[in-house]
C-alpha atoms as a PDB file:
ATOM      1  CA  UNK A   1       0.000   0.000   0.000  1.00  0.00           C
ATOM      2  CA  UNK A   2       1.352   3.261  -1.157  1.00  0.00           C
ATOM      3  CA  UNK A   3       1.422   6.270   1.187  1.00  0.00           C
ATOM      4  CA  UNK A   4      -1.547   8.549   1.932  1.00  0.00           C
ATOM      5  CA  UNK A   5      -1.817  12.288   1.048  1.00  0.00           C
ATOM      6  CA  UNK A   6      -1.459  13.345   4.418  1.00  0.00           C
ATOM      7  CA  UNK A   7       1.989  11.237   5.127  1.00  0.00           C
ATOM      8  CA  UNK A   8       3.599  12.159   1.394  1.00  0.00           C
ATOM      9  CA  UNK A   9       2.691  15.843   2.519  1.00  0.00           C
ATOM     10  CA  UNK A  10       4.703  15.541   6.238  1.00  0.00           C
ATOM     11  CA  UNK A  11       7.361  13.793   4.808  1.00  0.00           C
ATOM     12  CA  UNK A  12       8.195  17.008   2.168  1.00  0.00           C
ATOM     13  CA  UNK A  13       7.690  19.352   5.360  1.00  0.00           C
ATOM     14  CA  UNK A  14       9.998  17.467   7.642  1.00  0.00           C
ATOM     15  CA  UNK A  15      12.472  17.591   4.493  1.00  0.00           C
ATOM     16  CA  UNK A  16      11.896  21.002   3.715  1.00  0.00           C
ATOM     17  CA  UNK A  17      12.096  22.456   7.462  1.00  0.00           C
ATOM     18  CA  UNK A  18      15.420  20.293   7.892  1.00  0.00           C
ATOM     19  CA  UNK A  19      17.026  21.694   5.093  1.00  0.00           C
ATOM     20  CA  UNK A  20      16.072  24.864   6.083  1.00  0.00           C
ATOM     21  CA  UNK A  21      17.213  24.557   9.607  1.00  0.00           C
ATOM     22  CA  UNK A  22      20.470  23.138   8.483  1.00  0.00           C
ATOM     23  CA  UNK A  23      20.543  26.403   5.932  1.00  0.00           C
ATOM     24  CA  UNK A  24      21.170  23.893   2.963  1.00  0.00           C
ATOM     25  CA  UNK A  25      18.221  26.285   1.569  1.00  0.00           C
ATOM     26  CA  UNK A  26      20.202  29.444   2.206  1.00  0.00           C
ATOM     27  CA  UNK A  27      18.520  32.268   4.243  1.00  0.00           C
ATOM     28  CA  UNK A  28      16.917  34.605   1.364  1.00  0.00           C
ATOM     29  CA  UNK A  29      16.985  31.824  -1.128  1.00  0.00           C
ATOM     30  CA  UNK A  30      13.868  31.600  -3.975  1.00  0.00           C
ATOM     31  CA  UNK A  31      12.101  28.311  -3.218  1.00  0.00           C
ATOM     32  CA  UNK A  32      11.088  27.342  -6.869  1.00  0.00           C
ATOM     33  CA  UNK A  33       7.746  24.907  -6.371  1.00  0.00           C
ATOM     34  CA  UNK A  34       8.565  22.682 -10.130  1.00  0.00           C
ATOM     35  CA  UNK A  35      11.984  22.413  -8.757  1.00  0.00           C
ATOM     36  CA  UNK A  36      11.185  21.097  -5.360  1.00  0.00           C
ATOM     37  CA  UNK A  37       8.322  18.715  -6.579  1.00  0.00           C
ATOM     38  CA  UNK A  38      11.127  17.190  -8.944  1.00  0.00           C
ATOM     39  CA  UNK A  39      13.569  16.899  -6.273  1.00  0.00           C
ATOM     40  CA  UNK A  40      11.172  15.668  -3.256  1.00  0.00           C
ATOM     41  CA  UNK A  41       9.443  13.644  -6.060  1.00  0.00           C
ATOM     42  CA  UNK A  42       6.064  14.899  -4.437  1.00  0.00           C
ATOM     43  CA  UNK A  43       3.128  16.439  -5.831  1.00  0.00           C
ATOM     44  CA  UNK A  44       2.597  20.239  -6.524  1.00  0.00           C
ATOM     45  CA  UNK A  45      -0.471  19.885  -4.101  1.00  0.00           C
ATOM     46  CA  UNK A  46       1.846  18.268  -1.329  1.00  0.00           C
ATOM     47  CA  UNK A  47       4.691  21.027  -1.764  1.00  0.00           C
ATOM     48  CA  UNK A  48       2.343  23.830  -1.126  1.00  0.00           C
ATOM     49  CA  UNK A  49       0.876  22.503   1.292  1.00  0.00           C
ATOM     50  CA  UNK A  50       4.541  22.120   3.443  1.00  0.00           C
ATOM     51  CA  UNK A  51       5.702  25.637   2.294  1.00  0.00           C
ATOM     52  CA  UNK A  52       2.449  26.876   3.611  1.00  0.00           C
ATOM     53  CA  UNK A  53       3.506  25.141   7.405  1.00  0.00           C
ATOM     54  CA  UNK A  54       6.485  26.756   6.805  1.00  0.00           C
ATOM     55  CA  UNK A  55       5.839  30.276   6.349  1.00  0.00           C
ATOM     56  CA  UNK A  56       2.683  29.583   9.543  1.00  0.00           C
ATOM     57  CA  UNK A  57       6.623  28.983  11.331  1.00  0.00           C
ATOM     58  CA  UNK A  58       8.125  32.143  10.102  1.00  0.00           C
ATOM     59  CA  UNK A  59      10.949  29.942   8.354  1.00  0.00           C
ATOM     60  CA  UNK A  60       9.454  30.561   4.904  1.00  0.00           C
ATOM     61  CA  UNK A  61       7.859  33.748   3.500  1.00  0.00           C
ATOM     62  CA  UNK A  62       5.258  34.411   1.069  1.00  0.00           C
ATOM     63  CA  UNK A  63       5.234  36.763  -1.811  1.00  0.00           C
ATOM     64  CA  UNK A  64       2.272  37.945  -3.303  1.00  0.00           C
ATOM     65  CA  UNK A  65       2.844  37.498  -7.285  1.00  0.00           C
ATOM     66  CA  UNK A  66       6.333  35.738  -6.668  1.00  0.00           C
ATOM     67  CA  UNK A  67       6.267  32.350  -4.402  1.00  0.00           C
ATOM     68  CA  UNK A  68       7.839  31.863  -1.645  1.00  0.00           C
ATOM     69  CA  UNK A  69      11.265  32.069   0.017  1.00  0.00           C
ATOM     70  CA  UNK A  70      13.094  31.333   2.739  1.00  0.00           C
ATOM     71  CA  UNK A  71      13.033  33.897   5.778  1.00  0.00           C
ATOM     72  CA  UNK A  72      16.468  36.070   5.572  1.00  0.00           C
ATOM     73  CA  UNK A  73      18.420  36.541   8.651  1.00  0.00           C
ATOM     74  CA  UNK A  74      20.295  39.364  10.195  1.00  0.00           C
ATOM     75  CA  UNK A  75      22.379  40.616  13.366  1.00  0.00           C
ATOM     76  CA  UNK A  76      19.055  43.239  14.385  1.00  0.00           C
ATOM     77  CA  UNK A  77      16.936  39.643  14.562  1.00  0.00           C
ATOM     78  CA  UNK A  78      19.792  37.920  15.753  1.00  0.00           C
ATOM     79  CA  UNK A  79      20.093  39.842  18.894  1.00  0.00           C
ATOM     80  CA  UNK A  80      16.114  40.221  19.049  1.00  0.00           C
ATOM     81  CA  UNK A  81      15.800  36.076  19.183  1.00  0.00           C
ATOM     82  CA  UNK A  82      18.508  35.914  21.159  1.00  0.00           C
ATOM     83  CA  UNK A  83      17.410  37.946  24.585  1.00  0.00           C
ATOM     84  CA  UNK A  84      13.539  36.255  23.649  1.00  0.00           C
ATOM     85  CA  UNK A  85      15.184  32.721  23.746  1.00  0.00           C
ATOM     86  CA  UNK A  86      16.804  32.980  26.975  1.00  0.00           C
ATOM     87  CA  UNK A  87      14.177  34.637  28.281  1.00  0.00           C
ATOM     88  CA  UNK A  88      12.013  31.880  27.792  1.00  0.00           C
ATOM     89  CA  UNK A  89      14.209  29.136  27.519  1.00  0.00           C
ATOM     90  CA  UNK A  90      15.614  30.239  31.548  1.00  0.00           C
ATOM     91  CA  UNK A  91      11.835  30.024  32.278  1.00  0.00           C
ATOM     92  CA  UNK A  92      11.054  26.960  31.647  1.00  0.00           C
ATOM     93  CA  UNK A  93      14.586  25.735  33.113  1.00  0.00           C
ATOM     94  CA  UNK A  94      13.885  27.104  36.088  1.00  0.00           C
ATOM     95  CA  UNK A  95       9.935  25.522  36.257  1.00  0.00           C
ATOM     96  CA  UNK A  96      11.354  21.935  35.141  1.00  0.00           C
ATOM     97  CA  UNK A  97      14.034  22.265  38.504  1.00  0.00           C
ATOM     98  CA  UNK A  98      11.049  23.075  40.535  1.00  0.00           C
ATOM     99  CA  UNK A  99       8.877  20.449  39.403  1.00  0.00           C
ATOM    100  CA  UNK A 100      10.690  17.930  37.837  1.00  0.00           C
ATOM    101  CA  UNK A 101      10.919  13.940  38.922  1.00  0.00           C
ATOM    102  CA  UNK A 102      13.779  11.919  39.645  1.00  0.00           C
ATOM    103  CA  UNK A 103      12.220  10.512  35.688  1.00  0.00           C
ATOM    104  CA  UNK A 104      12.473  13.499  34.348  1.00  0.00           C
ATOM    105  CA  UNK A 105      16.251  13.430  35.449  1.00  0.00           C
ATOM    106  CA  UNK A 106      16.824   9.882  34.445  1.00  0.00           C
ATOM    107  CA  UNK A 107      15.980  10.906  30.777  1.00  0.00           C
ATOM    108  CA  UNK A 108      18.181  13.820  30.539  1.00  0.00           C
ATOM    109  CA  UNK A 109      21.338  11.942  31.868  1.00  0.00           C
ATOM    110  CA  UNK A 110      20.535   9.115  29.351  1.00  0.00           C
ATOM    111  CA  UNK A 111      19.928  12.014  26.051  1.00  0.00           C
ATOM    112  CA  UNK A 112      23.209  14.177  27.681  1.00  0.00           C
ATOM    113  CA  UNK A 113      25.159  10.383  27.444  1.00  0.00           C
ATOM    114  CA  UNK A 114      24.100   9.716  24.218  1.00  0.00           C
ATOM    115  CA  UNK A 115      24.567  13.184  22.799  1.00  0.00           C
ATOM    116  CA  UNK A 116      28.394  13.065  24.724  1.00  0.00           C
ATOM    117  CA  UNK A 117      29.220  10.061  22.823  1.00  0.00           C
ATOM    118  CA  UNK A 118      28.002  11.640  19.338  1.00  0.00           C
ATOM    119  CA  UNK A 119      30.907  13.263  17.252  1.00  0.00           C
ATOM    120  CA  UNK A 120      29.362  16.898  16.665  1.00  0.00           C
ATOM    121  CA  UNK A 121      30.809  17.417  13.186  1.00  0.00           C
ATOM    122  CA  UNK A 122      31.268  15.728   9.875  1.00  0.00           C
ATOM    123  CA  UNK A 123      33.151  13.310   9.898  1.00  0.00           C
ATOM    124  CA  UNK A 124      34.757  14.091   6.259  1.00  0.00           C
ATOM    125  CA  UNK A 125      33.868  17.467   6.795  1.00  0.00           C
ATOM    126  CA  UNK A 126      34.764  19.641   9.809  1.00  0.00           C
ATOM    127  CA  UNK A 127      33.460  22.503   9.166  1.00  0.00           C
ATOM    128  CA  UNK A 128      29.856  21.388   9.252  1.00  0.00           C
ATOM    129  CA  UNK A 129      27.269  20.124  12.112  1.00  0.00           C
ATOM    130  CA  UNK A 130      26.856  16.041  12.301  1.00  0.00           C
ATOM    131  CA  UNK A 131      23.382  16.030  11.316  1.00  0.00           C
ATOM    132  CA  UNK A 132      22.871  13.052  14.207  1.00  0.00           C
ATOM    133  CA  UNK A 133      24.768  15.260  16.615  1.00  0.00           C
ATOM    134  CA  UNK A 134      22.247  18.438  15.728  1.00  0.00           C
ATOM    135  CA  UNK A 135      19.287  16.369  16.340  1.00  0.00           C
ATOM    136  CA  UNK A 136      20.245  15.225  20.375  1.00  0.00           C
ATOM    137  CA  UNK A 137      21.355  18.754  20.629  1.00  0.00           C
ATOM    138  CA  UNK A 138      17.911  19.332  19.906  1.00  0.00           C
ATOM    139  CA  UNK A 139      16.719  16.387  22.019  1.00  0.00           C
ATOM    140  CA  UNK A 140      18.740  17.593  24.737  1.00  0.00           C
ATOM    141  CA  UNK A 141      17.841  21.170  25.081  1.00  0.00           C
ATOM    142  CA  UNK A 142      14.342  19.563  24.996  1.00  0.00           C
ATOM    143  CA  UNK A 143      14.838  17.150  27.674  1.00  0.00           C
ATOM    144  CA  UNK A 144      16.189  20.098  30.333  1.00  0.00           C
ATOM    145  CA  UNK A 145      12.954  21.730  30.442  1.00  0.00           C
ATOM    146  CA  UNK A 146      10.379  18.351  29.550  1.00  0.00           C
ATOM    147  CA  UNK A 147       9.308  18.547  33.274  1.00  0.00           C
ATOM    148  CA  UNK A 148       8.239  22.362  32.573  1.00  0.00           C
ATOM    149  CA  UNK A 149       4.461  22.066  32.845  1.00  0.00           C
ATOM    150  CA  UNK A 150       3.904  25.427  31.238  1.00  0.00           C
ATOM    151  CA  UNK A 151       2.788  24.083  27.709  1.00  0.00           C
ATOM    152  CA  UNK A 152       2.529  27.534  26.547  1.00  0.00           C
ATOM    153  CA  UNK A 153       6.117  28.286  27.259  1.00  0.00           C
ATOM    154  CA  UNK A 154       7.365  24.905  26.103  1.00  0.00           C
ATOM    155  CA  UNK A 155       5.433  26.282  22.299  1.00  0.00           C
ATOM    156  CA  UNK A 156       7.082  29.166  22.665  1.00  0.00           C
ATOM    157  CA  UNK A 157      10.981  27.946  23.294  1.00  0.00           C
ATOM    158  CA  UNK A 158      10.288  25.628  20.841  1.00  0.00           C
ATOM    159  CA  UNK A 159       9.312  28.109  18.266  1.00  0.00           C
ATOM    160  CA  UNK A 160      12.400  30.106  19.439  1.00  0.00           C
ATOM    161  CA  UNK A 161      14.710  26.873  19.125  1.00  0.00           C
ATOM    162  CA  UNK A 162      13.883  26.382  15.965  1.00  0.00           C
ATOM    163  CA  UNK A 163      14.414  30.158  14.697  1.00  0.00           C
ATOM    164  CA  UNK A 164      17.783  29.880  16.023  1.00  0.00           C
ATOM    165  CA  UNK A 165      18.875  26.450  14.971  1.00  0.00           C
ATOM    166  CA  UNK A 166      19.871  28.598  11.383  1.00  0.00           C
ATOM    167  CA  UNK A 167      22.203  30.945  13.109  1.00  0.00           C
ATOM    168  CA  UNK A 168      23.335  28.429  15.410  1.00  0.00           C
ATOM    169  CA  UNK A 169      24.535  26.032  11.864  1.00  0.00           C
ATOM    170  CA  UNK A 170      25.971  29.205  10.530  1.00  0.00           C
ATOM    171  CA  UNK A 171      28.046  29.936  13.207  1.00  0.00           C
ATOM    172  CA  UNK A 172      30.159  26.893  13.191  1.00  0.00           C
ATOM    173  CA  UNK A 173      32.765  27.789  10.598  1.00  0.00           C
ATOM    174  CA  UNK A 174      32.744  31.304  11.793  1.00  0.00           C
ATOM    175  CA  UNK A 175      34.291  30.530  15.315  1.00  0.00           C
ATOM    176  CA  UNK A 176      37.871  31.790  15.902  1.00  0.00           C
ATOM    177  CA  UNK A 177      38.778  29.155  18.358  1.00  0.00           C
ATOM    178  CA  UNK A 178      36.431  25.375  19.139  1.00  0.00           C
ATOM    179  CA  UNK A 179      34.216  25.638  21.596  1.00  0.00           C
ATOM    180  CA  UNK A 180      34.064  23.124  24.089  1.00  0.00           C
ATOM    181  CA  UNK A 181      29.949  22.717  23.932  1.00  0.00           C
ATOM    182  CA  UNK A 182      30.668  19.355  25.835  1.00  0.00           C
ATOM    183  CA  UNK A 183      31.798  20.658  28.588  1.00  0.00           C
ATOM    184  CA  UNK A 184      28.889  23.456  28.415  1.00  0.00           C
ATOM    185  CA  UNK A 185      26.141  20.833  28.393  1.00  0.00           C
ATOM    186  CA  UNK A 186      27.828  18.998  31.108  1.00  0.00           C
ATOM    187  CA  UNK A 187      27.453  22.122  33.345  1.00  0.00           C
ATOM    188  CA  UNK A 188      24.303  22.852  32.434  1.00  0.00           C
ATOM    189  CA  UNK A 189      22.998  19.112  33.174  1.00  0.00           C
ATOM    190  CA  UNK A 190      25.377  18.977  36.763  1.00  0.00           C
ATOM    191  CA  UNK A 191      23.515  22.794  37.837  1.00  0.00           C
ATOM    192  CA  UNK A 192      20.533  21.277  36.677  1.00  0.00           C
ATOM    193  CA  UNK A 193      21.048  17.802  38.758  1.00  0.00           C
ATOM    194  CA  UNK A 194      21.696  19.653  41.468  1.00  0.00           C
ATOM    195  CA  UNK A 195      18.470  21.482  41.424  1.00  0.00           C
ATOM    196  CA  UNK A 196      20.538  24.935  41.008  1.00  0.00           C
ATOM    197  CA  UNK A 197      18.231  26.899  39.248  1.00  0.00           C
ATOM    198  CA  UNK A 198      19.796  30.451  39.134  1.00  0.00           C
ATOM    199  CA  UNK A 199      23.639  28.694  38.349  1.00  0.00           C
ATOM    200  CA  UNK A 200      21.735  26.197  35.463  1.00  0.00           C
ATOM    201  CA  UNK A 201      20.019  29.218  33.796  1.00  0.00           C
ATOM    202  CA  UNK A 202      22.798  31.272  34.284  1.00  0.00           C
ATOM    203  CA  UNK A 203      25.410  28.592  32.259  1.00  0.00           C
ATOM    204  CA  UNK A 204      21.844  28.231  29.411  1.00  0.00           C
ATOM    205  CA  UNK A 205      21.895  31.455  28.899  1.00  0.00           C
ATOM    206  CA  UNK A 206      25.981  32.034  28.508  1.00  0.00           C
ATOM    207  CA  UNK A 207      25.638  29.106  26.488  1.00  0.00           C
ATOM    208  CA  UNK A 208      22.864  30.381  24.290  1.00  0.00           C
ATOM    209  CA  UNK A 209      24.644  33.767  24.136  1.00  0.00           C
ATOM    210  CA  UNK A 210      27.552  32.452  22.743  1.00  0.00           C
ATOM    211  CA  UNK A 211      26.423  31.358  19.466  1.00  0.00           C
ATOM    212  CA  UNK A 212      25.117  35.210  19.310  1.00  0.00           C
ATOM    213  CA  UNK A 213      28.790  36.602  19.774  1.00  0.00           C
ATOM    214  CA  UNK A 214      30.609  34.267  17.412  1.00  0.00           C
ATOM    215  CA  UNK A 215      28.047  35.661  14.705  1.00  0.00           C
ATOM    216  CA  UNK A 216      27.838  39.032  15.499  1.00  0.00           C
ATOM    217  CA  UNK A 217      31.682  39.516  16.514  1.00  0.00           C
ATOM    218  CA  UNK A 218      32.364  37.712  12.589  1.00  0.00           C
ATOM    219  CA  UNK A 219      29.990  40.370  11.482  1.00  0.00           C
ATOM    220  CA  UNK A 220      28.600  37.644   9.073  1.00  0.00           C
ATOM    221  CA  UNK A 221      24.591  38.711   8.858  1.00  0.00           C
ATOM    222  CA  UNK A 222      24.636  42.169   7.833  1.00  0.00           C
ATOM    223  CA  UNK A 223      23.086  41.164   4.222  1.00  0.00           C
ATOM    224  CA  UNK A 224      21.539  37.896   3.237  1.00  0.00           C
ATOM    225  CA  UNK A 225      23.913  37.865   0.199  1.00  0.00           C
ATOM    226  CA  UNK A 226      26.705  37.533   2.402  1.00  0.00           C
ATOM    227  CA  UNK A 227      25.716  34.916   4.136  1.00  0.00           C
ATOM    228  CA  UNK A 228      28.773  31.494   3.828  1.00  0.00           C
ATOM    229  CA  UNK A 229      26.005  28.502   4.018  1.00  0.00           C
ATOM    230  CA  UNK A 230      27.338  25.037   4.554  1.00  0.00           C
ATOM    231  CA  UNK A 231      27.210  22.857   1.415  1.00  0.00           C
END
């Protein structure tokens, strides 16, 4: 049995918004609808449908009379996002220390191990994320603040994850010196552990910021056109 409407159309969004995320569709670029329906081998019907999730995402915008594109970038936003996400993101940290069950810490030492063990870039390329590395990044970051039990800040750091995943990609061949982002998420989780709230939102936040600086500090967003995007 072949696959229904519904699945063909979430498996061209989950492509779509990865390949966004991971800015192999540049920031700015025209997102040609023929072009992606040849190379998703989907429907017209099942493309517009996942650029239409998109843009309801912000990742993806709109243009009356000329199709869509992906959402630029730039340091204003950059900064904007930033003092939102940590913001938020310290929220929900802190609520998930309150609350949270000896479970809840059970599953973030098992993501934080598995994510340890990952290498973080290419192999045959170092200048670029690990693709399985990004995603427990992403697990992880979800796993500090699962026990949150605000679900309307847990939408709205995920929203603000995802906004900055882009910037966060971009900024890995733009560091002047390798971070040690082991050794940040090991602080984070040990604050955390130790039901530290101000000290684990403190080292989230530093840890959040720093992406921010290496961008801004390589002065790398002023124009969409400028933008270096991993191949």
């Amino acid at each position: 049995m072949g696959e229904s409407g519904q699945s063909i159309t979430h498996r061209a969004y989950e492509r779509l918004r990865a390949d966004v995320l991971a800015c192999r569709l540049a920031p700015g670029a025209r997102l040609r609808i023929n072009d992606l329906c040849s190379e998703l081998d989907v429907s017209l019907g099942a493309v517009r449908e996942a650029l239409s999730r998109l843009t309801s995402e912000g990742l993806v915008i709109a243009e009356p009379q000329r199709g869509f594109r992906v959402t630029e970038i730039s340091n204003g936003e950059l900064e904007d996002l930033t003092a939102v996400r940590v913001d938020i993101e310290a929220k929900c940290l802190a609520r998930a220390i309150e609350v949270g069950t000896l479970a809840w810490e059970s599953r973030l030492v098992a993501v934080y191990h598995e994510l340890s063990k990952t290498p973080e870039r290419t192999p045959n390329d170092p200048q670029r994320l690990n693709d399985a590395w990004a995603l427990l990044h992403k697990d992880y970051h979800e796993a500090l603040v699962s026990a949150c039990d605000s679900p309307w800040l847990l939408r709205l750091r995920s929203i603000l994850y995802a906004q900055s995943e882009r910037y966060r990609q971009l900024s890995v061949p733009l560091a002047r010196k390798r971070r040690n982002i082991d050794k940040e998420h090991r602080e984070i989780l040990d604050a955390t552990l130790a039901r530290d709230a101000g000290k684990a939102c403190a080292l989230l936040t530093a840890h959040v910021e720093k992406t921010t600086k290496i961008l801004l500090e390589a002065n790398s967003l002023t124009s969409a056109d400028q933008v270096k995007t991993p191949a």
